[in-house]
Protein backbone atom coordinates (compact mmCIF):
# COMPACT_ATOMS: atom_id res chain seq x y z
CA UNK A 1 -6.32 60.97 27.39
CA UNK A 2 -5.86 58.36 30.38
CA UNK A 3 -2.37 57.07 30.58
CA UNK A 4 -2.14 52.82 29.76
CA UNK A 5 -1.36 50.83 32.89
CA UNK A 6 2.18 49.63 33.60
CA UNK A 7 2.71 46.05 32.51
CA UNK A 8 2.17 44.10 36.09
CA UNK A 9 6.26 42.70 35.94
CA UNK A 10 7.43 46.08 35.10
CA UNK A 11 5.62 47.62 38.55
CA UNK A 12 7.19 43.99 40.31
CA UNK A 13 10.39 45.30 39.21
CA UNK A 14 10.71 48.55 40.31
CA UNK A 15 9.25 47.70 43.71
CA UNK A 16 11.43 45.30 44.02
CA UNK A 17 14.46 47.56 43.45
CA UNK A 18 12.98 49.94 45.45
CA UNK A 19 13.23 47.53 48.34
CA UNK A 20 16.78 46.41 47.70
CA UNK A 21 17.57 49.77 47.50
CA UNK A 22 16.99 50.14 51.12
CA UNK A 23 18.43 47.50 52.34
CA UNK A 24 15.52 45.54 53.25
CA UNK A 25 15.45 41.42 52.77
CA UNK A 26 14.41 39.84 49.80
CA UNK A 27 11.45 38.01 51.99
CA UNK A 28 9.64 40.94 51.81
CA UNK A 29 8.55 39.92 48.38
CA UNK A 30 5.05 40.16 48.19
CA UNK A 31 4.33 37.78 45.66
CA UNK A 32 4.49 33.04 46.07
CA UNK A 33 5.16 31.98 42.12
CA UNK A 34 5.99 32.60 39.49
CA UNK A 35 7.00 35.68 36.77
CA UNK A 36 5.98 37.96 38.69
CA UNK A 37 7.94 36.86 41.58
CA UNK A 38 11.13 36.33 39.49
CA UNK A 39 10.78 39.74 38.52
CA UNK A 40 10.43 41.53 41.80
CA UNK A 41 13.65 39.37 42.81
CA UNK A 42 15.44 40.86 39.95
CA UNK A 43 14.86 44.63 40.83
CA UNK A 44 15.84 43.58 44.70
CA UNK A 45 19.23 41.81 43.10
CA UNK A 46 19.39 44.84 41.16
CA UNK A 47 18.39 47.54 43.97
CA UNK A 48 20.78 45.54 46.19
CA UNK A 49 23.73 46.32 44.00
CA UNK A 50 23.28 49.64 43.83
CA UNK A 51 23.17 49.86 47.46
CA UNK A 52 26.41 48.20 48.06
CA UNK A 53 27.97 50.12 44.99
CA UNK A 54 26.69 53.80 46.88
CA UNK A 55 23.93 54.68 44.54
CA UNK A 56 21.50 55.65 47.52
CA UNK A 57 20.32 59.26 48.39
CA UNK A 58 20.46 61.91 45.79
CA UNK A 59 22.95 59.39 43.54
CA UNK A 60 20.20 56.99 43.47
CA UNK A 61 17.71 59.08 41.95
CA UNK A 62 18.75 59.15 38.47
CA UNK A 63 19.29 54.90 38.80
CA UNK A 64 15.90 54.34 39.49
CA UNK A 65 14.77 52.02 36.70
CA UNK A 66 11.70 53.14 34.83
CA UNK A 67 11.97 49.90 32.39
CA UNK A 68 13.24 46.28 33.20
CA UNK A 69 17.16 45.69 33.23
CA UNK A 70 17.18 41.64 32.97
């Protein structure tokens, strides 16, 4: 059986907080408008946190968000 697609905000997301999770700037958003672009901004905000609060490395790991935390 082929596994369904991820829903396109849910892969913004994580991207997103992949990005803030590195440390990198929030203009590195790939997307202009709209949802989809509020969403990646979210997982950066998000990913940004937990890079201030330590969660990088190893301690990340188990943060990394496999659903949307709005």
């Amino acid at each position: 059986m082929r596994r369904q697609k991820r829903d396109k905000n849910q892969r913004a997301f994580i991207r997103g907080y992949q990005v803030g999770c590195h440390g990198k700037s929030k203009e590195l958003c790939p997307f202009q408008a709209g949802e989809t672009r509020q969403t990646w901004i979210s997982g950066w905000r998000n990913g940004r946190e937990d890079n201030w609060d330590g969660f990088t490395g190893a301690a990340g790991i188990a943060r990394q968000p496999t659903q949307i935390r709005l």
